[in-house]
C-alpha atoms as a PDB file:
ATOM      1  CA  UNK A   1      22.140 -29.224  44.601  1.00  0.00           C
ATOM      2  CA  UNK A   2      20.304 -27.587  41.665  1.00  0.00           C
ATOM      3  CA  UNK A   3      19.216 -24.179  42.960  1.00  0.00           C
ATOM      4  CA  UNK A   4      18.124 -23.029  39.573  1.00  0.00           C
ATOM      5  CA  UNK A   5      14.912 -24.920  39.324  1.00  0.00           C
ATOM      6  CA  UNK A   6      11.923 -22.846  39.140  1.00  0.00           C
ATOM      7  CA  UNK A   7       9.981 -22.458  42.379  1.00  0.00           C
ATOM      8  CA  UNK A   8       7.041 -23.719  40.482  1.00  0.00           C
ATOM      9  CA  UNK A   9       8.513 -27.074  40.808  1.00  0.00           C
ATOM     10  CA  UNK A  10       6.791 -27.929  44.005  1.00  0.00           C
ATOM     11  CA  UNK A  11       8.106 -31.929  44.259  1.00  0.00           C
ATOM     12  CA  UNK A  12      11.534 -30.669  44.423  1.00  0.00           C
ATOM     13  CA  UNK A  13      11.222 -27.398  46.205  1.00  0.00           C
ATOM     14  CA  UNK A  14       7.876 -28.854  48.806  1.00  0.00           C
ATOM     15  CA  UNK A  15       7.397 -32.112  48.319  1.00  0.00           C
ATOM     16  CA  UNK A  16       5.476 -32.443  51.333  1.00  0.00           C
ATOM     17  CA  UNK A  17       2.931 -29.706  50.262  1.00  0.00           C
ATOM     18  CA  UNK A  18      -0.564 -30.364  49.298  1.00  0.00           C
ATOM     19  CA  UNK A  19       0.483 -29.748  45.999  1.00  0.00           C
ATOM     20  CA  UNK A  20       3.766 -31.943  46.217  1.00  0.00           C
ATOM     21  CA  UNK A  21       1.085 -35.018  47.559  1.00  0.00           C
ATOM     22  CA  UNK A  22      -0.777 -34.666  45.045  1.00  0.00           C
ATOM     23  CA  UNK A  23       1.788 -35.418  42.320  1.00  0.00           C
ATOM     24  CA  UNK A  24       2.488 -38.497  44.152  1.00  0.00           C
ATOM     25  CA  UNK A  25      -1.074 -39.629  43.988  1.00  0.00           C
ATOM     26  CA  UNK A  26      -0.860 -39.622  39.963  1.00  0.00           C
ATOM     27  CA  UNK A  27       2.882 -41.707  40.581  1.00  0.00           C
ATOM     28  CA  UNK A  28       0.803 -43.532  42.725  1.00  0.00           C
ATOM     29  CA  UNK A  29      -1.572 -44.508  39.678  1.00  0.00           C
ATOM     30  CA  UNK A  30       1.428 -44.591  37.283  1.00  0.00           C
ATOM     31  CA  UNK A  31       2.923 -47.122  39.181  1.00  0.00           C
ATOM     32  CA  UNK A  32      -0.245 -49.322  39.493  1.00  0.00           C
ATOM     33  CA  UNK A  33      -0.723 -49.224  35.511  1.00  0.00           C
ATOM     34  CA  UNK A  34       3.146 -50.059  35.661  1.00  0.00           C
ATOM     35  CA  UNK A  35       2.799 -53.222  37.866  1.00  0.00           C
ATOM     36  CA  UNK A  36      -0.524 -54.203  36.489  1.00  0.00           C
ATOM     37  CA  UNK A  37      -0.319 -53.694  32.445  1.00  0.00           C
ATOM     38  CA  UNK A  38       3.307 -53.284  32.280  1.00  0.00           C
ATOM     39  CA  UNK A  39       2.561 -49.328  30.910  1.00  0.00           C
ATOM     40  CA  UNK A  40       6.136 -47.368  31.387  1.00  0.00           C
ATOM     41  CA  UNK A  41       5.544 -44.177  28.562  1.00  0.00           C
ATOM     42  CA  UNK A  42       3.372 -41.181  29.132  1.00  0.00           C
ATOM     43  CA  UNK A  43       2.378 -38.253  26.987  1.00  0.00           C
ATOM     44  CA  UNK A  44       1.600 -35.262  28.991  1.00  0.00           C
ATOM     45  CA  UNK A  45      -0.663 -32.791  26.987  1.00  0.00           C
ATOM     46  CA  UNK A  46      -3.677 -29.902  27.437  1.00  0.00           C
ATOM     47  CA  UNK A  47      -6.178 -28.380  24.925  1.00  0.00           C
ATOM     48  CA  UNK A  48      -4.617 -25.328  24.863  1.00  0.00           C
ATOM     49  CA  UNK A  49      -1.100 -23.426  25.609  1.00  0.00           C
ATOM     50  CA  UNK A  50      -0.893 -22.400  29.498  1.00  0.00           C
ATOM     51  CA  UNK A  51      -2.434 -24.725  31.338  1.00  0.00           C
ATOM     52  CA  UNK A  52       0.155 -26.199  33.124  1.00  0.00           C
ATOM     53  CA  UNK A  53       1.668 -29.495  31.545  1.00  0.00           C
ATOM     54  CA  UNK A  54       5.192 -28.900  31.305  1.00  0.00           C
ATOM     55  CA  UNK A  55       5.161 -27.829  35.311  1.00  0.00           C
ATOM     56  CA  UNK A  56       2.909 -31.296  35.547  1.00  0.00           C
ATOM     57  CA  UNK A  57       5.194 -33.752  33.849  1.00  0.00           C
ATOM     58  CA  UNK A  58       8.406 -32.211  35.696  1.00  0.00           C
ATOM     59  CA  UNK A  59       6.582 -32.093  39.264  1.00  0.00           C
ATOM     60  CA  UNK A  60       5.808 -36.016  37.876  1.00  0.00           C
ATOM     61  CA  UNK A  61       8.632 -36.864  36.727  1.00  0.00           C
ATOM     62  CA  UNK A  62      10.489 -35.644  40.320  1.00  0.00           C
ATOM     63  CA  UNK A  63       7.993 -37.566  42.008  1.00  0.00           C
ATOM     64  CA  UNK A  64       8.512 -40.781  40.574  1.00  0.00           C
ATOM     65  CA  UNK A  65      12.392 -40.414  40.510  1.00  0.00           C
ATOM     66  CA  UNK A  66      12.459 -39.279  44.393  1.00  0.00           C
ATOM     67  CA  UNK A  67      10.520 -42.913  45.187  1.00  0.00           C
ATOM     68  CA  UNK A  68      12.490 -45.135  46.929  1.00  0.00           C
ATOM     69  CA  UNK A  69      11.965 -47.781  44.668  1.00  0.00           C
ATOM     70  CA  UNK A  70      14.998 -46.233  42.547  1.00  0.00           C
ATOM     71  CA  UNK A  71      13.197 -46.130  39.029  1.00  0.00           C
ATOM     72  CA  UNK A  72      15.088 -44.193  35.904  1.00  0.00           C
ATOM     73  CA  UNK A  73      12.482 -41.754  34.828  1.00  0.00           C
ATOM     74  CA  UNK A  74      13.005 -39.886  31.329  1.00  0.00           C
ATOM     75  CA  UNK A  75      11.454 -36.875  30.483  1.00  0.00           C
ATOM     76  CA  UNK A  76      11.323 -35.376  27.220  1.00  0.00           C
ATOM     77  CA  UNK A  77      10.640 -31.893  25.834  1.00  0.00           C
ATOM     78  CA  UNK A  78       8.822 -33.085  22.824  1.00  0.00           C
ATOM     79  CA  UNK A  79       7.996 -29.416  22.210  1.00  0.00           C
ATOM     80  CA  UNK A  80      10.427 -28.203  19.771  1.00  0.00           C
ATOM     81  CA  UNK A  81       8.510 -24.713  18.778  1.00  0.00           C
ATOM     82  CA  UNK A  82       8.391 -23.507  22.536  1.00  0.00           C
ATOM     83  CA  UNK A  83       9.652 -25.828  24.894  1.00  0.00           C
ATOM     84  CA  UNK A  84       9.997 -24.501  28.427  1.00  0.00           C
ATOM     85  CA  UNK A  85      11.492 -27.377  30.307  1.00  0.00           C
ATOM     86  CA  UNK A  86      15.167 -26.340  30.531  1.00  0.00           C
ATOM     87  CA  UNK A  87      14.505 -22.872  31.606  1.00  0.00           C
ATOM     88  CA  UNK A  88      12.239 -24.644  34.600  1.00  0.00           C
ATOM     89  CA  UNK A  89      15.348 -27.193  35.004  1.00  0.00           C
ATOM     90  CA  UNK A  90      17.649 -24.278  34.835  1.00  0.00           C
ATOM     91  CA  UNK A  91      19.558 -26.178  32.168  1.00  0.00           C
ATOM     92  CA  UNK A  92      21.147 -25.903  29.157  1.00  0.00           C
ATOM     93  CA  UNK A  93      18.938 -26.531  26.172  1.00  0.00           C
ATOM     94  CA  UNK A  94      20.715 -28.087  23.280  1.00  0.00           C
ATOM     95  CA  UNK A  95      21.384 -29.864  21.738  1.00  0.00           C
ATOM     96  CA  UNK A  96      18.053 -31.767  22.520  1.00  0.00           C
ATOM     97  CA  UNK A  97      15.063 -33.792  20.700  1.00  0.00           C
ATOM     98  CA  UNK A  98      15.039 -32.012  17.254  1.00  0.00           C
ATOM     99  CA  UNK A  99      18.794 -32.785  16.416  1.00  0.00           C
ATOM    100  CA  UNK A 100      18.429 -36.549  17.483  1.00  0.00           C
ATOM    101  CA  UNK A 101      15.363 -36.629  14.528  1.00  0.00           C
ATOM    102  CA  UNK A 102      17.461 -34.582  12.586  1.00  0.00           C
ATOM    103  CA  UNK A 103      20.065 -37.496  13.103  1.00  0.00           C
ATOM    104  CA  UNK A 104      22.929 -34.904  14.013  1.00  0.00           C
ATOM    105  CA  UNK A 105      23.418 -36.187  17.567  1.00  0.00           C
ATOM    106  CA  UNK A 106      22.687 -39.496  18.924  1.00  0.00           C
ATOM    107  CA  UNK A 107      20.350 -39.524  22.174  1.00  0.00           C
ATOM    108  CA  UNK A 108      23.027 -40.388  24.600  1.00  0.00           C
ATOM    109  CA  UNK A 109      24.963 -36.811  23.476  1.00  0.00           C
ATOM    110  CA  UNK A 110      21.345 -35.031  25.267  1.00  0.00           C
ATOM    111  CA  UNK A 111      21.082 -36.917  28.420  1.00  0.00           C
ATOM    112  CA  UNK A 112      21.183 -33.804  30.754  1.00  0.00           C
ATOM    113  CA  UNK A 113      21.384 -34.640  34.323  1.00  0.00           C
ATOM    114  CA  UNK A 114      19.442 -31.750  36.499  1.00  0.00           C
ATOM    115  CA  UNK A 115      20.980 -33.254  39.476  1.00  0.00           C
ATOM    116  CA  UNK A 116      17.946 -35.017  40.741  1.00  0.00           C
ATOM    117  CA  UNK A 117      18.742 -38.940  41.295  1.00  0.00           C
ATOM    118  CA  UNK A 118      17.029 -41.497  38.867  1.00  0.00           C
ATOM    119  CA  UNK A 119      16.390 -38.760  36.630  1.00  0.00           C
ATOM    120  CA  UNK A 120      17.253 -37.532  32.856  1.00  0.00           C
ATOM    121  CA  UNK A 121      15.856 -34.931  30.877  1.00  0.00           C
ATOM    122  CA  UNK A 122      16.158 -34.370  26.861  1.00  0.00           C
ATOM    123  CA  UNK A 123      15.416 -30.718  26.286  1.00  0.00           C
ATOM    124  CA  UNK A 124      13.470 -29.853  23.197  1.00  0.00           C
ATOM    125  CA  UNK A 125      16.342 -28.701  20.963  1.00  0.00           C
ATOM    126  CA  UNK A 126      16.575 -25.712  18.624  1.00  0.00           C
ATOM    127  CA  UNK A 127      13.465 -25.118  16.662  1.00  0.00           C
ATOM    128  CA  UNK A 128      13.441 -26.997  13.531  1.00  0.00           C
ATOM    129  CA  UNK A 129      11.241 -25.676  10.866  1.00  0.00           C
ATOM    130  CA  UNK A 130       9.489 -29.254  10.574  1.00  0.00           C
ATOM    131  CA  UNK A 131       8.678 -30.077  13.860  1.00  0.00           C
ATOM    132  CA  UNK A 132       5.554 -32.454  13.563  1.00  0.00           C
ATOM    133  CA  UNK A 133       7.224 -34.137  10.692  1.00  0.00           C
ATOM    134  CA  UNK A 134      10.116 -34.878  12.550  1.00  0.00           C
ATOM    135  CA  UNK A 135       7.874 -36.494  15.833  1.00  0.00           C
ATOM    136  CA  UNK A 136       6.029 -38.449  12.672  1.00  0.00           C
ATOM    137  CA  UNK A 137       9.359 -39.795  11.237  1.00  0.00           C
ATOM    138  CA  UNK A 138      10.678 -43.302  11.814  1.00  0.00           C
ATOM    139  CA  UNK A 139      13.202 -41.919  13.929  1.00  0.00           C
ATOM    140  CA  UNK A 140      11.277 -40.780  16.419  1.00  0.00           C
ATOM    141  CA  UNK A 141       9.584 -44.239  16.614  1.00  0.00           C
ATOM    142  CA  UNK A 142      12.823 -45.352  16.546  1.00  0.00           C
ATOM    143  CA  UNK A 143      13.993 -43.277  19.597  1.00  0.00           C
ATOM    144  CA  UNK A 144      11.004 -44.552  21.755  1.00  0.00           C
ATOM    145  CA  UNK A 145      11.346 -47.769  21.547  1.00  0.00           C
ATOM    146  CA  UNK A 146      15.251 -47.736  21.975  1.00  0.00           C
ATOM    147  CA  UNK A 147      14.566 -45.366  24.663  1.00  0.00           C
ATOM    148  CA  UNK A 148      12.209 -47.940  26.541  1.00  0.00           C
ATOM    149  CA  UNK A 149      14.568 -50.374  27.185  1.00  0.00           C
ATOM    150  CA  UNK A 150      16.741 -48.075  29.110  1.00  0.00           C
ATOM    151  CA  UNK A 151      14.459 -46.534  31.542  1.00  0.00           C
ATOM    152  CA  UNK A 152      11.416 -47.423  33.588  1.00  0.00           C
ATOM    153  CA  UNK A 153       9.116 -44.273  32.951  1.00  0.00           C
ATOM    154  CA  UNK A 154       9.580 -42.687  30.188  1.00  0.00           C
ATOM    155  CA  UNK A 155       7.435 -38.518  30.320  1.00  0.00           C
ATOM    156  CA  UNK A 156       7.397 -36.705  26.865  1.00  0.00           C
ATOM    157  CA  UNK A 157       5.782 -33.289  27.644  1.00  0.00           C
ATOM    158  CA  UNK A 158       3.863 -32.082  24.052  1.00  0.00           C
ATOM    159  CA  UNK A 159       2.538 -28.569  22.952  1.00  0.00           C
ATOM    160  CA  UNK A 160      -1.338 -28.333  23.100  1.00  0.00           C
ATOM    161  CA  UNK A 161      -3.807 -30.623  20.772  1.00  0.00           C
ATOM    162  CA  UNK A 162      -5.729 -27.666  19.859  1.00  0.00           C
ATOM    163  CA  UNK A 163      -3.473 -25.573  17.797  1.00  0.00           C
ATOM    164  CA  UNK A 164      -1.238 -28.431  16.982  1.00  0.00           C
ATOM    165  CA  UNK A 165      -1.112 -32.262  16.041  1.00  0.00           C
ATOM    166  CA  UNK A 166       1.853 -33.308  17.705  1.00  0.00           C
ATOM    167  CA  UNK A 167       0.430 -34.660  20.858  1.00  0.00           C
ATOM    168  CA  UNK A 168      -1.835 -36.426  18.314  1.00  0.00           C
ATOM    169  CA  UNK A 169       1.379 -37.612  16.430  1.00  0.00           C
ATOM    170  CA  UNK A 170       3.358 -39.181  19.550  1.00  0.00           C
ATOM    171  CA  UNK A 171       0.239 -41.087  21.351  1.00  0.00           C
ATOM    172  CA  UNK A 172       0.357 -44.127  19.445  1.00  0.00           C
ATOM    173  CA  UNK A 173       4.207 -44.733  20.323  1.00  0.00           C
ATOM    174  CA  UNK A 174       3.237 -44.397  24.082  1.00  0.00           C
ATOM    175  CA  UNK A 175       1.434 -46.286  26.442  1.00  0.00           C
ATOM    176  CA  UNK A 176      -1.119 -44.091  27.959  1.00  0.00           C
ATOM    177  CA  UNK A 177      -2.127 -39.956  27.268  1.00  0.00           C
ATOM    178  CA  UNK A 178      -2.211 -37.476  30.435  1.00  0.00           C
ATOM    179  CA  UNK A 179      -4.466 -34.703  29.387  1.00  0.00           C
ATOM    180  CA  UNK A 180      -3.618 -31.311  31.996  1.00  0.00           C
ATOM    181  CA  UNK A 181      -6.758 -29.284  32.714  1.00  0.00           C
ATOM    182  CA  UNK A 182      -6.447 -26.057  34.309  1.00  0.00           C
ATOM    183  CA  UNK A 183      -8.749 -25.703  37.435  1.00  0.00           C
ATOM    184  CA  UNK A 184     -11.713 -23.605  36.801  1.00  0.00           C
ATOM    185  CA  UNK A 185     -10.813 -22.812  33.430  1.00  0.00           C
END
């Protein structure tokens, strides 16, 4: 078992805790726009850095991948200037997403198993110096749609839409847009 994950990953640590149940209510709503519009790719964003989304899409990812249904989840670190997903993973972070657009690797080389059944992570990579151009390049198109015939759910965690256009970049090569609020902010 994977004892490096970060505590803050409450569907692996707690998933019985009110925070763990809550993360299943959004699989929960996932699953319904699976079975009902056939919707399998999710962009996970906020307005600004800090507010939580990389914790959310990992928590949701976990969640998904710990139903019994036995679904392959992906997640992605689409956030090649400060992606934080395989120090919460305790993981290894390259190579990852920016050498698959940079066509050095092919996907398959970045599949990183954080022991957790049904699940697969691409870390973000070393950071490129042209990271939106890279997410807007055929590649990456490319990648997703490849990518969608290979797994059920398919989580690409993005930096914030306020400083940058990435998340803006990605959403129409996905099916539907999580935006992460921080309470009371």
């Amino acid at each position: 078992e994977n004892t490096n994950i970060d505590e803050h990953i409450v569907s692996f640590h707690d998933p019985a805790s009110p925070a763990g149940e809550q993360y299943k209510m959004v699989r929960t709503n996932i699953q319904t726009l699976k079975n009902t519009r056939n919707y399998k790719t999710f962009l996970l964003t906020s307005s600004v850095n800090g507010e939580g989304k990389t914790v959310t899409s990992i928590n949701l990812a976990i969640s998904i991948a710990h139903d019994l249904n036995n679904k392959t989840v992906l997640l992605i670190d689409a956030d090649m200037r400060k992606g934080k997903m395989a120090c919460y993973l305790g993981l290894h972070h390259s190579p990852g997403l920016s050498e698959i657009l940079k066509g050095e690797v092919e996907a398959e080389a970045c599949f990183v198993n954080p022991n957790i059944e049904n699940l697969t992570v691409i870390c973000s990579g070393k950071t490129p110096k042209n990271p939106s151009e890279l997410l807007n390049s055929k590649r990456m198109a490319q990648l997703i749609a490849s990518l969608k015939t290979r797994f059920d759910y398919i989580l690409i965690d993005t930096p914030p839409v306020m400083p940058l256009t990435d998340a803006c970049i990605l959403s129409p090569l996905v099916d539907g847009v999580m935006m992460v609020v921080q309470a009371g902010r």
